[in-house]
C-alpha atoms as a PDB file:
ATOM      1  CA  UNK A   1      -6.832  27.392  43.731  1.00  0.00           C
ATOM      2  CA  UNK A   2      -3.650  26.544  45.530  1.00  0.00           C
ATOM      3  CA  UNK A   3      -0.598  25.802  43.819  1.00  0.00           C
ATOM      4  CA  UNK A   4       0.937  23.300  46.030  1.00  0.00           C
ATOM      5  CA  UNK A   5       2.036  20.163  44.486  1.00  0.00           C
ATOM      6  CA  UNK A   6       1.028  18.062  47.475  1.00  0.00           C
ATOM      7  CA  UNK A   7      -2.990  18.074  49.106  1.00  0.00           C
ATOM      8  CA  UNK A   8      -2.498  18.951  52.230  1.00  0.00           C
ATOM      9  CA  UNK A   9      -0.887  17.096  55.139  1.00  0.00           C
ATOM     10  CA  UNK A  10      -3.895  16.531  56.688  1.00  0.00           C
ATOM     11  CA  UNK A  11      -2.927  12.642  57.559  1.00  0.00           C
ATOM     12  CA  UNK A  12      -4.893  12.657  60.611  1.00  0.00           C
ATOM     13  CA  UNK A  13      -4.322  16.513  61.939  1.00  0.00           C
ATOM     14  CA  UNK A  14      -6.294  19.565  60.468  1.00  0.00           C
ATOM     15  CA  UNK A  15      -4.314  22.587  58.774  1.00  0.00           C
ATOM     16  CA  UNK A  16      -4.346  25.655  60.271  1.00  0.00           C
ATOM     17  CA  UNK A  17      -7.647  28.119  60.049  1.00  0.00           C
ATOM     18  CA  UNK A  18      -9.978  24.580  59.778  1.00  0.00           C
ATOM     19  CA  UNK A  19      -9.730  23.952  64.120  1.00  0.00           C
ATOM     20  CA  UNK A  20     -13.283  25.430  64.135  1.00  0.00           C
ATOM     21  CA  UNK A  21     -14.986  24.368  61.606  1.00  0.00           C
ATOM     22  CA  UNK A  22     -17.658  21.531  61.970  1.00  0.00           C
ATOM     23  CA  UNK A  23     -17.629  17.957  60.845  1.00  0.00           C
ATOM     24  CA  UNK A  24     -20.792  18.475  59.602  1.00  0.00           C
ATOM     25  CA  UNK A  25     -21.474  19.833  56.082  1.00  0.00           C
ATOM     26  CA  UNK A  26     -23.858  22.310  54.988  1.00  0.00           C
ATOM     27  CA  UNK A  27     -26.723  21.895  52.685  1.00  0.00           C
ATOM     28  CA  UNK A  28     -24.535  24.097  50.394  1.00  0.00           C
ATOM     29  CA  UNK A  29     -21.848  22.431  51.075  1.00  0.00           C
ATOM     30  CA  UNK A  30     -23.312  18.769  50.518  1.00  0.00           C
ATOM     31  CA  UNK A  31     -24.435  20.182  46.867  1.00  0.00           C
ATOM     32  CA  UNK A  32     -20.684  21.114  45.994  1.00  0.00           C
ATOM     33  CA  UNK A  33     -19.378  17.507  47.129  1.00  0.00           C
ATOM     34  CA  UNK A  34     -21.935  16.235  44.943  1.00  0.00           C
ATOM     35  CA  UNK A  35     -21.530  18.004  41.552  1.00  0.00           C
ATOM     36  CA  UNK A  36     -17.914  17.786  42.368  1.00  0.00           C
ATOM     37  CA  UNK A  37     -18.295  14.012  42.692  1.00  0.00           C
ATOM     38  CA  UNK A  38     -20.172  13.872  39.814  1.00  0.00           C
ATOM     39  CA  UNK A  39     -17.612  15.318  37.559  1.00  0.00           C
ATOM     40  CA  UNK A  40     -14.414  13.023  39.177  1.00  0.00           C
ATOM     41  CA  UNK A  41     -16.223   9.990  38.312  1.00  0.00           C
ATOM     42  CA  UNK A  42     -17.536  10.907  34.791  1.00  0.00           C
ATOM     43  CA  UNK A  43     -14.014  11.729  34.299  1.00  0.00           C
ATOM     44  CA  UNK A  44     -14.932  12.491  30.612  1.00  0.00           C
ATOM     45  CA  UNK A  45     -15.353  16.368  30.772  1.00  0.00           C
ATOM     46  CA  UNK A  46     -11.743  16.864  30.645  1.00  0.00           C
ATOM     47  CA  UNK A  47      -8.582  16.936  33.503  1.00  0.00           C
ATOM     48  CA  UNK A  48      -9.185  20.504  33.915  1.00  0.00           C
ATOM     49  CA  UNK A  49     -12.863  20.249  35.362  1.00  0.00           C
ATOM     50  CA  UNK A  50     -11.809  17.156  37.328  1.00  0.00           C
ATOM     51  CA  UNK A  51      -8.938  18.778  38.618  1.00  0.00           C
ATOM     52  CA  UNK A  52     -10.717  21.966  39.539  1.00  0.00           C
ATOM     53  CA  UNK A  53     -13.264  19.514  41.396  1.00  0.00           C
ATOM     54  CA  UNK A  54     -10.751  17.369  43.917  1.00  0.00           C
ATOM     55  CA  UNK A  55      -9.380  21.096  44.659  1.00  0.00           C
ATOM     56  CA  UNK A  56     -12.738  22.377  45.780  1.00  0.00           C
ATOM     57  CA  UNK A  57     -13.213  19.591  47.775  1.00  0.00           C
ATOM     58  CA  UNK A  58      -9.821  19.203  49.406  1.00  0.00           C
ATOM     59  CA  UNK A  59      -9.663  23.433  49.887  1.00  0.00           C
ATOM     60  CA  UNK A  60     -12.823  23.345  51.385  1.00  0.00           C
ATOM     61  CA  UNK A  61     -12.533  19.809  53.308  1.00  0.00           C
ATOM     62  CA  UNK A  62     -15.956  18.724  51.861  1.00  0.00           C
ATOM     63  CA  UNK A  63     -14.836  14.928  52.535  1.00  0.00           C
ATOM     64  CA  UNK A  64     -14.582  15.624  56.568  1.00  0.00           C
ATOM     65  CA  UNK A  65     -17.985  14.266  57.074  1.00  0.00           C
ATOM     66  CA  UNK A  66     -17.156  10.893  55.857  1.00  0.00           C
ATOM     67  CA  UNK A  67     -13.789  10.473  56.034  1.00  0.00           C
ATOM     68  CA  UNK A  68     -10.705  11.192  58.344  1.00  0.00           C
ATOM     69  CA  UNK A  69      -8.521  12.847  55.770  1.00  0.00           C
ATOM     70  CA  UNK A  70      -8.376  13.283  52.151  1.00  0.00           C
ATOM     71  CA  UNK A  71      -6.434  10.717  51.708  1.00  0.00           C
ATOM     72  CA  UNK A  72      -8.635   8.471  52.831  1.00  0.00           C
ATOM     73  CA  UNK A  73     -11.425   9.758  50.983  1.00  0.00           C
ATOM     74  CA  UNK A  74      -9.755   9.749  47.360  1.00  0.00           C
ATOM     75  CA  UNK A  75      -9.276   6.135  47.851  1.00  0.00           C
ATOM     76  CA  UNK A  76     -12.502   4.791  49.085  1.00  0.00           C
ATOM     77  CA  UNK A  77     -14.651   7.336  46.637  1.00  0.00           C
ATOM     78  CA  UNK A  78     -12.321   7.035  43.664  1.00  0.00           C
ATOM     79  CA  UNK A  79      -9.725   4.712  44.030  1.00  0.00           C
ATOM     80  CA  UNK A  80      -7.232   7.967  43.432  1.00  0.00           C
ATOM     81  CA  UNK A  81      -3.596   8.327  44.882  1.00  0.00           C
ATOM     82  CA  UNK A  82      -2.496  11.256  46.781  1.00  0.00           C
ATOM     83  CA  UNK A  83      -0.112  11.681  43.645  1.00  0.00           C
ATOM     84  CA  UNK A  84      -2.838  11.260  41.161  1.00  0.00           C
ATOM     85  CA  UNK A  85      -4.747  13.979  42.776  1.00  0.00           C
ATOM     86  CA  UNK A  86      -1.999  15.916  43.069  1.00  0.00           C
ATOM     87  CA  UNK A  87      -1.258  15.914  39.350  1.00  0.00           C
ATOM     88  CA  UNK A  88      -4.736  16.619  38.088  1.00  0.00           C
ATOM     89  CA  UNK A  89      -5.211  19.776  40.966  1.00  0.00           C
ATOM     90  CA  UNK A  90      -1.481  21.378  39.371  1.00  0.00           C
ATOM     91  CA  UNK A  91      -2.929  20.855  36.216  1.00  0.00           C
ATOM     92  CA  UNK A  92      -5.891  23.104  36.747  1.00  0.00           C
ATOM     93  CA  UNK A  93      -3.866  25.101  38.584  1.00  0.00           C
ATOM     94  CA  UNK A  94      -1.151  26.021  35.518  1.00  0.00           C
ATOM     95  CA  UNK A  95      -3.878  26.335  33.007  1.00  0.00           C
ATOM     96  CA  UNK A  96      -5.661  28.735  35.666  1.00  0.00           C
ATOM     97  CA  UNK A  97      -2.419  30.758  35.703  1.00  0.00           C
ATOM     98  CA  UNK A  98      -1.876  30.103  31.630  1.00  0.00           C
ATOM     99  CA  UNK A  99      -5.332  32.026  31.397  1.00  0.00           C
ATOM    100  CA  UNK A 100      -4.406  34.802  33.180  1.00  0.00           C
ATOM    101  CA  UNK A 101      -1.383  35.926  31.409  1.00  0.00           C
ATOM    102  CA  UNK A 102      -3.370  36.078  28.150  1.00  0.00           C
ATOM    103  CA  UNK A 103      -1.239  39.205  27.214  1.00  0.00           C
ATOM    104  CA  UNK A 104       2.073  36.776  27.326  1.00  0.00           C
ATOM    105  CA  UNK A 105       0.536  33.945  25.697  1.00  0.00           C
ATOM    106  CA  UNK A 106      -2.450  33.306  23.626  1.00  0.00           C
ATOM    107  CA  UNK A 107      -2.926  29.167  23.604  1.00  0.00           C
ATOM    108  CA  UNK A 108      -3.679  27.107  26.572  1.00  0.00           C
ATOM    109  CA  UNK A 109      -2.517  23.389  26.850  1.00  0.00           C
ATOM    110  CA  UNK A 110      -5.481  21.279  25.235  1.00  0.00           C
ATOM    111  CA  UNK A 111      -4.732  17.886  27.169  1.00  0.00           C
ATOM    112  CA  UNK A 112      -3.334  16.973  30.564  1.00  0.00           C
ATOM    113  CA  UNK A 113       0.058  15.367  28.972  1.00  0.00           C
ATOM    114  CA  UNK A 114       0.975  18.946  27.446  1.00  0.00           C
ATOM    115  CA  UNK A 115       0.460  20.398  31.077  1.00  0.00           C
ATOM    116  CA  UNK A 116       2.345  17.443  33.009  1.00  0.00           C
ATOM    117  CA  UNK A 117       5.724  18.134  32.237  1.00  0.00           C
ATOM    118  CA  UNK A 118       5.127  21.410  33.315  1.00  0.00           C
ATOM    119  CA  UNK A 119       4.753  20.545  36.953  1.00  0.00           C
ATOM    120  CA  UNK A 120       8.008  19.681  37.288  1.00  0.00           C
ATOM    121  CA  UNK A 121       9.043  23.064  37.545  1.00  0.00           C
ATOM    122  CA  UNK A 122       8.940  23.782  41.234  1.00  0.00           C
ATOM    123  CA  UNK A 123      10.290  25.426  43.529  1.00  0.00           C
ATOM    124  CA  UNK A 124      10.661  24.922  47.612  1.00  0.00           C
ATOM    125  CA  UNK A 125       8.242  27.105  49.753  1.00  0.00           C
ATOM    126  CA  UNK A 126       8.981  25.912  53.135  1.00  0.00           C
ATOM    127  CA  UNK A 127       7.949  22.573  53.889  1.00  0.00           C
ATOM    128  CA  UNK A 128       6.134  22.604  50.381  1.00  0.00           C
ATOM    129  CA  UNK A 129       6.854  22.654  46.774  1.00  0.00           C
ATOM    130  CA  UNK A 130       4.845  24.978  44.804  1.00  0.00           C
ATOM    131  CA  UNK A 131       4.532  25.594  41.021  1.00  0.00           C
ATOM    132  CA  UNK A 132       7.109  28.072  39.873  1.00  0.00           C
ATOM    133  CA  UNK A 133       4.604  29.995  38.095  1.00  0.00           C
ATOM    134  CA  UNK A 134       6.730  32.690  36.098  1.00  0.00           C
ATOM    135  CA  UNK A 135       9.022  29.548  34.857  1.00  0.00           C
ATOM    136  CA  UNK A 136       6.172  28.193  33.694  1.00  0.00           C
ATOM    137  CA  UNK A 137       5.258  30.937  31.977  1.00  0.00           C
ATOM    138  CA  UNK A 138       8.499  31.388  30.141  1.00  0.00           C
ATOM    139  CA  UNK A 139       8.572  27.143  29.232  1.00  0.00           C
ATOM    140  CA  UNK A 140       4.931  27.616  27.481  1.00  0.00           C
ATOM    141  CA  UNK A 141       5.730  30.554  25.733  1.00  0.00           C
ATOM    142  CA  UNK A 142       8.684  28.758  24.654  1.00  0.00           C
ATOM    143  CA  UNK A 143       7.017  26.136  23.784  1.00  0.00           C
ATOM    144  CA  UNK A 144       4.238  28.059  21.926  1.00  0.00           C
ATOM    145  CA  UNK A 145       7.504  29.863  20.103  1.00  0.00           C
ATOM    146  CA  UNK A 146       8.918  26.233  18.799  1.00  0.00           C
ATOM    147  CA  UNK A 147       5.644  24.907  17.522  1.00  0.00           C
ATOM    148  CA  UNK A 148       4.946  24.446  13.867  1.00  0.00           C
ATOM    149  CA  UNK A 149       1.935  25.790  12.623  1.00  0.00           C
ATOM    150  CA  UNK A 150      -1.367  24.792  10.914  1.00  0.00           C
ATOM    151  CA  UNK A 151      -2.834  25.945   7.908  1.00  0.00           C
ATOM    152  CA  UNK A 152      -4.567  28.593   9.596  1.00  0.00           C
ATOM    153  CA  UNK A 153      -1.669  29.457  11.627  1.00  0.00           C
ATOM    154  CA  UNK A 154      -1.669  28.117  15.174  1.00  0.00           C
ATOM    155  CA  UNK A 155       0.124  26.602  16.920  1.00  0.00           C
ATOM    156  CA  UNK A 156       0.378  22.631  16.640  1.00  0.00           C
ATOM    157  CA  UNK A 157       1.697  21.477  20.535  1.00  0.00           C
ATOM    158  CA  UNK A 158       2.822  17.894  21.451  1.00  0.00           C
ATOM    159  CA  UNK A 159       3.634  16.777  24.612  1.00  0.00           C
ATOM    160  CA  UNK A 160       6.638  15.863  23.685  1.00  0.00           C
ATOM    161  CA  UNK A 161       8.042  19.827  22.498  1.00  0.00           C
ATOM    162  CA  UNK A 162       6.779  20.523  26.207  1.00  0.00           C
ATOM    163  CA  UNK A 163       8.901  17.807  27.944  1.00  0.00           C
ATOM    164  CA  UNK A 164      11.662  18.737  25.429  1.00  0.00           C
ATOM    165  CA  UNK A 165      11.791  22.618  26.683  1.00  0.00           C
ATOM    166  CA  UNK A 166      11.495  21.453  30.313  1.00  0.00           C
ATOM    167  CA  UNK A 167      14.434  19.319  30.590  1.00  0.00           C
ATOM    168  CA  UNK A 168      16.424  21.950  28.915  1.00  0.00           C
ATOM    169  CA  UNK A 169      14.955  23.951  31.324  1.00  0.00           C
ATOM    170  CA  UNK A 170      16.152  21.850  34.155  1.00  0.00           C
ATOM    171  CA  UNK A 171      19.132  20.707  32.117  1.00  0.00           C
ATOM    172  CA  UNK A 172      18.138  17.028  32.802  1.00  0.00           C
ATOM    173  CA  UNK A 173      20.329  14.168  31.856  1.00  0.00           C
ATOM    174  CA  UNK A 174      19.798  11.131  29.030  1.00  0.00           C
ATOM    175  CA  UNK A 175      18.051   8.591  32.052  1.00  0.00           C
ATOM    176  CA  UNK A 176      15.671  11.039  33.085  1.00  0.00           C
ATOM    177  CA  UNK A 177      15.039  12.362  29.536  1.00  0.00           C
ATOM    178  CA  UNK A 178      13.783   8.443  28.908  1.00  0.00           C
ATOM    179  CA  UNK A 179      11.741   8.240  31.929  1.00  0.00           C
ATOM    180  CA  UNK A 180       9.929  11.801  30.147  1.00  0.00           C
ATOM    181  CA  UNK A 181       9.904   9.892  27.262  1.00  0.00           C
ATOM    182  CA  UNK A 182       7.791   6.837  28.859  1.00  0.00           C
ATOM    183  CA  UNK A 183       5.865   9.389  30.767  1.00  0.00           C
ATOM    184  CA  UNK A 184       4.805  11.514  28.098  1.00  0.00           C
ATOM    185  CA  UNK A 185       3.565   7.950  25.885  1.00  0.00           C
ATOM    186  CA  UNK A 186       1.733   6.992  28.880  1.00  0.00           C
ATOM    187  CA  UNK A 187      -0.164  10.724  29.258  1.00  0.00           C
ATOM    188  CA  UNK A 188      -0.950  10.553  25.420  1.00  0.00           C
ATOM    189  CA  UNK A 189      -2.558   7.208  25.709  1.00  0.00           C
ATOM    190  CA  UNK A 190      -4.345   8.368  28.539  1.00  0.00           C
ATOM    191  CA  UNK A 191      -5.756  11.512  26.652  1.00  0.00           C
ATOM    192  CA  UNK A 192      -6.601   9.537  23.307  1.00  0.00           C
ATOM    193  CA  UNK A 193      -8.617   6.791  25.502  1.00  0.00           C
ATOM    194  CA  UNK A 194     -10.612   9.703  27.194  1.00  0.00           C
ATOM    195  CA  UNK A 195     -11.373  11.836  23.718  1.00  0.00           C
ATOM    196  CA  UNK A 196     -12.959   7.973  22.691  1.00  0.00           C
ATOM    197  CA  UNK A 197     -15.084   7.447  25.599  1.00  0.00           C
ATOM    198  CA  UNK A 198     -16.604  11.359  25.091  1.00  0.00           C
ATOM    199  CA  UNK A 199     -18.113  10.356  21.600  1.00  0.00           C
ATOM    200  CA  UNK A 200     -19.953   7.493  23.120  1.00  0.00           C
ATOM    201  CA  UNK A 201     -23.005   7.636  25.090  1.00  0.00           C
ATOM    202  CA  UNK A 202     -22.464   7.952  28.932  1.00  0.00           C
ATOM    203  CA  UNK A 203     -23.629   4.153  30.097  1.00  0.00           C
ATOM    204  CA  UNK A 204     -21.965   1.278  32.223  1.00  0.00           C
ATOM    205  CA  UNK A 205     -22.008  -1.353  29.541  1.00  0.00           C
ATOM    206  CA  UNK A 206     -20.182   1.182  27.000  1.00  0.00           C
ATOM    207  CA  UNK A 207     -17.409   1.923  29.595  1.00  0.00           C
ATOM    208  CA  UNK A 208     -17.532  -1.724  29.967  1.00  0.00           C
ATOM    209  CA  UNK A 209     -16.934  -2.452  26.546  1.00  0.00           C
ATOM    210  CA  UNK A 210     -14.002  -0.254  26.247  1.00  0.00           C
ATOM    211  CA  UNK A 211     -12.142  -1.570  29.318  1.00  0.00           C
ATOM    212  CA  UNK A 212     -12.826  -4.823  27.557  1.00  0.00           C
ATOM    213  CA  UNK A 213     -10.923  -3.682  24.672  1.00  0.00           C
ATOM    214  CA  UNK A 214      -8.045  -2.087  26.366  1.00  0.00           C
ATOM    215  CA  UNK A 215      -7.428  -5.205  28.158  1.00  0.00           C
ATOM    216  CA  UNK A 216      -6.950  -7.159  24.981  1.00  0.00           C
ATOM    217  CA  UNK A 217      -4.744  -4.288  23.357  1.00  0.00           C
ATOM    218  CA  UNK A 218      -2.875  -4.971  26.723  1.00  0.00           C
ATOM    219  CA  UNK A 219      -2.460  -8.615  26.107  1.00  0.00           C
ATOM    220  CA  UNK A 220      -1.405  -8.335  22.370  1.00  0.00           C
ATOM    221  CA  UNK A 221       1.611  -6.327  23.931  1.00  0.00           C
ATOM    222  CA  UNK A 222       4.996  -7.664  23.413  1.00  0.00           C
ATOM    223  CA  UNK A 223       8.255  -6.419  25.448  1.00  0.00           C
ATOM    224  CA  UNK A 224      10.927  -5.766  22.711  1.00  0.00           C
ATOM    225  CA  UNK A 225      13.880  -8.150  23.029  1.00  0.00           C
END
């Protein structure tokens, strides 16, 4: 999986090695888009699946039969940003790396909001920025250092003691420690919504029900002040 921060510019040009290959898909090809697709819009089996999916199809341009760029694609198929995609595909990508220094450290991230602060570290590869891998490394074992333990012994992460270690990282200031603040709150939300919908049974007027909800927890909101 690439560890690019950004799909690829592909806003109406190809990238390089993808001049000669057709705009038609193959019948293994068409299989991949679909369990791919499949996944993305269950959006229940966790970030790491979904993010593992959109990166299979933008890697191996399964959207080029219907649609100009992937871009384009994400929002008429999902209603995704660019940026939204981007996020889930790091993600994947950290937790593949995370996996693969199992001699370093022993615990993966269990949601998406204790991997999103970790995309911030980044460096400039060219006209890309790309994860810095070995920083991340060093923040999660950090991390994995600070956390309190269980009764059994492991490790109890927040997303919160990640965006703590990664502004010290960065050495951010107050404003931007905020905006983490409101970030990580949002991600949270997000991950305790999806955990809900996997107990329930996978139909339309479930989902429906729960949207219905979340619009009335949105209503009994108040700004502070």
């Amino acid at each position: 999986m690439k560890s690019i921060l950004q799909a690829d510019g592909d806003s109406g040009k190809q990238t390089d090695g993808h001049e000669a290959q057709p705009a038609t898909l193959t019948t293994e090809e068409r299989n991949l888009l679909y369990s791919c697709e499949q996944i993305i819009r269950g959006n229940v089996i966790g970030f790491y699946q979904t993010g593992t999916s959109l990166a299979m199809i933008r890697d191996g341009r399964l959207y080029r039969e219907t649609h100009p760029t992937f871009d384009a694609y994400l929002a008429a198929q999902f209603d995704m940003s660019r940026a939204r995609a981007c996020q889930l595909i790091g993600a994947a990508a950290v937790v593949d790396h995370l996996r693969g220094t199992s001699t370093i450290v022993n615990v993966l991230p269990a949601t998406e909001s204790q991997v999103r602060p970790l995309l911030k570290l980044s460096v400039q590869a060219g006209r890309e920025r790309v994860l810095d891998l070995d920083t991340i490394t060093a923040a999660w074992s950090e991390v994995i250092r600070r956390a309190p333990t269980d009764a059994t012994g492991s490790p109890t992460i927040t997303a919160k003691l990640v965006a703590l270690v990664v502004r010290e990282l960065l050495g951010e200031d107050q404003p931007q420690a905020e905006a983490d603040a409101l970030d990580v709150a949002l991600a949270e939300i997000e991950d305790v919504v999806i955990a809900a919908v996997r107990t329930i049974p996978n139909t339309s007027g479930a989902y429906e029900a729960i949207a219905m909800k979340l619009r009335e927890l949105a209503r009994k909101l108040e700004i502070p002040g």
